[in-house]
C-alpha atoms as a PDB file:
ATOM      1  CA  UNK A   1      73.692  98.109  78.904  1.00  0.00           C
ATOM      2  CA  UNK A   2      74.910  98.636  82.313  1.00  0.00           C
ATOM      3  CA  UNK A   3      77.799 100.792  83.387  1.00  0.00           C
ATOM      4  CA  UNK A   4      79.600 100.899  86.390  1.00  0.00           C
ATOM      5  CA  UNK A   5      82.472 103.959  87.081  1.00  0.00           C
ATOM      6  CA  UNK A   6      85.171 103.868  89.247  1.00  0.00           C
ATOM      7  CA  UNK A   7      87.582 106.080  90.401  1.00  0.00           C
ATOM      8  CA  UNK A   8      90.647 105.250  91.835  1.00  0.00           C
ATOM      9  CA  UNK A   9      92.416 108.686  93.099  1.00  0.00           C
ATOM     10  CA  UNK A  10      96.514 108.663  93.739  1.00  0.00           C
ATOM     11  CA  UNK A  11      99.128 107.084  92.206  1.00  0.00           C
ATOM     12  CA  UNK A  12      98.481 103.902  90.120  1.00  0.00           C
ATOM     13  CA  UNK A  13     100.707 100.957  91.242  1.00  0.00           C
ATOM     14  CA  UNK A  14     101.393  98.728  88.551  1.00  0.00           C
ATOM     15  CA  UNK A  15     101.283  94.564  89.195  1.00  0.00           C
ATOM     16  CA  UNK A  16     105.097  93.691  90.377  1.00  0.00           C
ATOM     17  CA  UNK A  17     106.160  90.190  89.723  1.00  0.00           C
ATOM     18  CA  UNK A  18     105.392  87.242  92.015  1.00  0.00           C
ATOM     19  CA  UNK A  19     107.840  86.321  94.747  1.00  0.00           C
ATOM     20  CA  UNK A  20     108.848  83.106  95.103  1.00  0.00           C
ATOM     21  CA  UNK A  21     109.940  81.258  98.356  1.00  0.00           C
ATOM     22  CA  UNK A  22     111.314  77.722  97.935  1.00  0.00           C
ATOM     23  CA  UNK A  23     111.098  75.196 100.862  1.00  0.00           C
ATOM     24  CA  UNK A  24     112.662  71.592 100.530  1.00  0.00           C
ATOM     25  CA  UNK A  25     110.546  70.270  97.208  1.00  0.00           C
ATOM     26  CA  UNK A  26     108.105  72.374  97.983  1.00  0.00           C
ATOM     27  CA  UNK A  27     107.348  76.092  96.362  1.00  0.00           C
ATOM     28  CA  UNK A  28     105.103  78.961  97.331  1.00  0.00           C
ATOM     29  CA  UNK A  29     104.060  81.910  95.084  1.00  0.00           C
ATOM     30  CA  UNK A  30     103.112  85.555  97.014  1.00  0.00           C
ATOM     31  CA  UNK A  31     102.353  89.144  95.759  1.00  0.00           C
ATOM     32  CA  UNK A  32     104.885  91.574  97.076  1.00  0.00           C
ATOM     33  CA  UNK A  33     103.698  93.883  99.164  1.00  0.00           C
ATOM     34  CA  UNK A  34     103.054  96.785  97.330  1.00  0.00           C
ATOM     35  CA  UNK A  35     101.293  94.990  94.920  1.00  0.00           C
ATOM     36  CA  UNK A  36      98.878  93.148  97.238  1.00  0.00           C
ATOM     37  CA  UNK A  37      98.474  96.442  99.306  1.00  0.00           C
ATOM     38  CA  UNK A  38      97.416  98.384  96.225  1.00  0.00           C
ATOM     39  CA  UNK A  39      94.397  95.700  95.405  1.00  0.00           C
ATOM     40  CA  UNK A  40      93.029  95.793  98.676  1.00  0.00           C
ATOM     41  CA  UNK A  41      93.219  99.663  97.801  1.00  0.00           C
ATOM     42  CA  UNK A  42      91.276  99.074  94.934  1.00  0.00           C
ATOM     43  CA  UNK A  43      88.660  96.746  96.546  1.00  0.00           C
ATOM     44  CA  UNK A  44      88.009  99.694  99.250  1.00  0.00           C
ATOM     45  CA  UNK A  45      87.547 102.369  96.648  1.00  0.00           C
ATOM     46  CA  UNK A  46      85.597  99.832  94.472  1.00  0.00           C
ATOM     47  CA  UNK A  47      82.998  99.188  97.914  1.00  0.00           C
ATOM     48  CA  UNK A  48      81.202 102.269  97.498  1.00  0.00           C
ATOM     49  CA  UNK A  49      80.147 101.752  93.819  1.00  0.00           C
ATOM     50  CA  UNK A  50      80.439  97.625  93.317  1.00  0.00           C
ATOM     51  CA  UNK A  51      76.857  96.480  92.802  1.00  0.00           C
ATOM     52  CA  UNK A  52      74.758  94.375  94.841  1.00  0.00           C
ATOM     53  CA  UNK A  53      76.191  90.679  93.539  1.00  0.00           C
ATOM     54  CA  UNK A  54      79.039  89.673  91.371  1.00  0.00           C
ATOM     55  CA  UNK A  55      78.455  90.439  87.618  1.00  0.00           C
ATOM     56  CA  UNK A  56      78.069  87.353  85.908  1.00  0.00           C
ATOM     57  CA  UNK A  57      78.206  88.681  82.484  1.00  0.00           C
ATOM     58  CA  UNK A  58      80.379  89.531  79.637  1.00  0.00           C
ATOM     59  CA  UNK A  59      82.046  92.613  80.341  1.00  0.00           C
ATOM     60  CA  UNK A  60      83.526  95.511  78.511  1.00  0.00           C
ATOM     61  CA  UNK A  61      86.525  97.352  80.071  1.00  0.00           C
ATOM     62  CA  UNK A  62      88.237 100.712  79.934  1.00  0.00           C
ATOM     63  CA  UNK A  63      90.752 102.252  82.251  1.00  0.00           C
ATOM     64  CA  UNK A  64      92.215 105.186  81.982  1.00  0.00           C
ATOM     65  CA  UNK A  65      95.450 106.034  84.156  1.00  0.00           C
ATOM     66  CA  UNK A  66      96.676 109.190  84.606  1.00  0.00           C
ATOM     67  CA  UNK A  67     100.549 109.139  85.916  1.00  0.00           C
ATOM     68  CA  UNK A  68     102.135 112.259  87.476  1.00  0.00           C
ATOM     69  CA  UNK A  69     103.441 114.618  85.352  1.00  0.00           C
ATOM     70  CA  UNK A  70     107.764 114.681  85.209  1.00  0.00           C
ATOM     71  CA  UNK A  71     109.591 117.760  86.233  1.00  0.00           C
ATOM     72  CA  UNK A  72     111.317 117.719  82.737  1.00  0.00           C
ATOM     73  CA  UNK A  73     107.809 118.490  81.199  1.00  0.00           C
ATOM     74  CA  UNK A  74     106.676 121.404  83.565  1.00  0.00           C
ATOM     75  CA  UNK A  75     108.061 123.873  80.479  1.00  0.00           C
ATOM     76  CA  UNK A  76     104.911 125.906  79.105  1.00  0.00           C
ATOM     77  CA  UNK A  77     105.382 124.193  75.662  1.00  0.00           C
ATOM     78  CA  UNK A  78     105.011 120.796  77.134  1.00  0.00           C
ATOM     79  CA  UNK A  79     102.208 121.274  79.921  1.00  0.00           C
ATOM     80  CA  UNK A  80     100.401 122.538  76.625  1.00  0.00           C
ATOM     81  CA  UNK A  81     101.098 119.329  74.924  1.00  0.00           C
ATOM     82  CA  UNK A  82     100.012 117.303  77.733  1.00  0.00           C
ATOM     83  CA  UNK A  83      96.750 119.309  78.139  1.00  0.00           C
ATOM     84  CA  UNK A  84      95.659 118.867  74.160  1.00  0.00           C
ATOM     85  CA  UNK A  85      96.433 115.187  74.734  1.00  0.00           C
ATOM     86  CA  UNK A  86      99.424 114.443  72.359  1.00  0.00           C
ATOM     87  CA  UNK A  87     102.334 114.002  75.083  1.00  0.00           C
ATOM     88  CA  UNK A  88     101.653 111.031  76.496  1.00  0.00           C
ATOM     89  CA  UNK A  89     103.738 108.527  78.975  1.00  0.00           C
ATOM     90  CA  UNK A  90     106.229 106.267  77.106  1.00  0.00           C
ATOM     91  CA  UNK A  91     108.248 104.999  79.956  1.00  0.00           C
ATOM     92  CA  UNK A  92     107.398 102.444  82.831  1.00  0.00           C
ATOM     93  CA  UNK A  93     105.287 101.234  83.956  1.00  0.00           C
ATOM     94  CA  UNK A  94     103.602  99.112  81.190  1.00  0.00           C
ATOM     95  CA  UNK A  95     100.138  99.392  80.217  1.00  0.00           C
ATOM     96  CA  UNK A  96      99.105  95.796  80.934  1.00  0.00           C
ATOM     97  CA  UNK A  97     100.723  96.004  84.333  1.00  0.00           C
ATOM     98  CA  UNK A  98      98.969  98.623  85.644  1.00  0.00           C
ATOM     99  CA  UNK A  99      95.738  97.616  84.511  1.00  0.00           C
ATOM    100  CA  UNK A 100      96.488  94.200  85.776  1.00  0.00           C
ATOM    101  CA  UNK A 101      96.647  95.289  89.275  1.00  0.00           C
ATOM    102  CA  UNK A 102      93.349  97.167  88.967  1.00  0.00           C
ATOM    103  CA  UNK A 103      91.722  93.895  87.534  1.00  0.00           C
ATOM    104  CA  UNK A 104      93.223  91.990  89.762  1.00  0.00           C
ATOM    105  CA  UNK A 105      91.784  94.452  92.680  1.00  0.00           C
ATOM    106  CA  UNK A 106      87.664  93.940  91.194  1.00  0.00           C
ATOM    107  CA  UNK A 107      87.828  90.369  90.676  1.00  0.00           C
ATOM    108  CA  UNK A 108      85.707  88.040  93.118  1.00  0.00           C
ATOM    109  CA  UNK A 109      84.434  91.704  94.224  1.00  0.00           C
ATOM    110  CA  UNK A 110      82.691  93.526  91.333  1.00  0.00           C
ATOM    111  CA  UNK A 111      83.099  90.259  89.200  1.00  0.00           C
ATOM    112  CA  UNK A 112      83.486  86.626  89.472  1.00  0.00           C
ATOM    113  CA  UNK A 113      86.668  86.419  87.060  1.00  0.00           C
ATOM    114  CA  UNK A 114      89.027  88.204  84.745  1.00  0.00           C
ATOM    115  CA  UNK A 115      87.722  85.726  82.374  1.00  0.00           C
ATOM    116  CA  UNK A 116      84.440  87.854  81.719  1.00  0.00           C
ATOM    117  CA  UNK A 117      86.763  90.652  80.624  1.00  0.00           C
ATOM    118  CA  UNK A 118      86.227  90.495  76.160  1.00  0.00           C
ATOM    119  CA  UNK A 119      87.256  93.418  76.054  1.00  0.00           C
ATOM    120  CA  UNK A 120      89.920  95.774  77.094  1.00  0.00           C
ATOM    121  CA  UNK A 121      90.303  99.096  76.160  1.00  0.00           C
ATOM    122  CA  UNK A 122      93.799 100.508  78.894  1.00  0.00           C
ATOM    123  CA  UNK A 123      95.437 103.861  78.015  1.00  0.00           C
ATOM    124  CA  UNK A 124      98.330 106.136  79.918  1.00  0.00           C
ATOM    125  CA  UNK A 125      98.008 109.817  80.168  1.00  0.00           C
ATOM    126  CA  UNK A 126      99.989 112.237  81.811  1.00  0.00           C
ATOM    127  CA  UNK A 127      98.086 115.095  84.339  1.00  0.00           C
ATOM    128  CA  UNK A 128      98.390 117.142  88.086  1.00  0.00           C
ATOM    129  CA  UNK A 129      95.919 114.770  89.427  1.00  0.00           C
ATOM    130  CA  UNK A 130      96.997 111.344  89.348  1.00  0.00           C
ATOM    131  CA  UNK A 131      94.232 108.784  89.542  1.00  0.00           C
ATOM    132  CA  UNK A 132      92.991 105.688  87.100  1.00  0.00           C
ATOM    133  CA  UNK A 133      89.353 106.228  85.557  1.00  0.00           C
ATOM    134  CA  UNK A 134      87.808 102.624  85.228  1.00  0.00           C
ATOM    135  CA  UNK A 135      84.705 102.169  83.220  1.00  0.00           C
ATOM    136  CA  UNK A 136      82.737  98.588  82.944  1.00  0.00           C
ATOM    137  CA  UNK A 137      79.917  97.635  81.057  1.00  0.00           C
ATOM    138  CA  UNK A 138      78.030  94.918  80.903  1.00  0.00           C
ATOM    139  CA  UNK A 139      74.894  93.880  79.018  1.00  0.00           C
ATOM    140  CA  UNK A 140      71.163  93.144  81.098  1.00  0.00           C
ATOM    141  CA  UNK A 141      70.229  89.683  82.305  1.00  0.00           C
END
């Protein structure tokens, strides 16, 4: 088994919707900016560990995103629920959103297609150093 590990330091950016820009019959689909911005992110933090080609494989996911801790929780019985692990983010951004921009940010540049993804494993946690964890596997040709 193969495994690849990626981290992506700073503030996660979670996938926005797609703008849409009608012209006479015609209709044209864009990333905002942030979110387009934050893949290209992504693909430069991904350059220094992507291997040589594209994996062609199945592949096994986990991500791990770690948002910025809310003033409201900087009390000492909080931070010490945060630190065992049992005060964890509830609010926006979702889940699949944020890991969708991060998949959206390796594919065609660690792997050919989203498609390969069987499994996902995405979680939120809350901590002083914001950054997403991203661990793929995938099994030997």
């Amino acid at each position: 088994m193969n495994v690849l590990k990626i981290e992506i330091h700073d503030d996660v950016q979670a996938q926005q919707r797609p703008k849409f820009s009608r012209y006479g019959n015609n209709v044209s689909v864009r990333d905002p900016k942030e979110s387009k911005d934050y893949k290209s992110f992504v693909r430069l933090v991904a350059a220094e560990y992507a291997p040589e080609s594209l994996i062609t494989e199945e592949i096994r996911l986990s991500i791990d995103v770690y948002l910025k801790i809310p003033k409201k929780y900087h009390t000492k019985p909080k931070m010490a629920l945060i630190h065992a692990g049992k005060l964890r983010p509830t609010t926006k951004p979702d889940i699949d959103n944020l890991a969708k921009g991060i998949k959206d940010g390796l594919s065609k540049f660690v792997w050919y297609d989203d498609s390969q993804v069987t499994e996902l494993v995405a979680r939120k946690w809350y901590s002083d150093n914001p950054r997403a964890e991203v661990t793929i596997e995938w099994a030997e040709k």
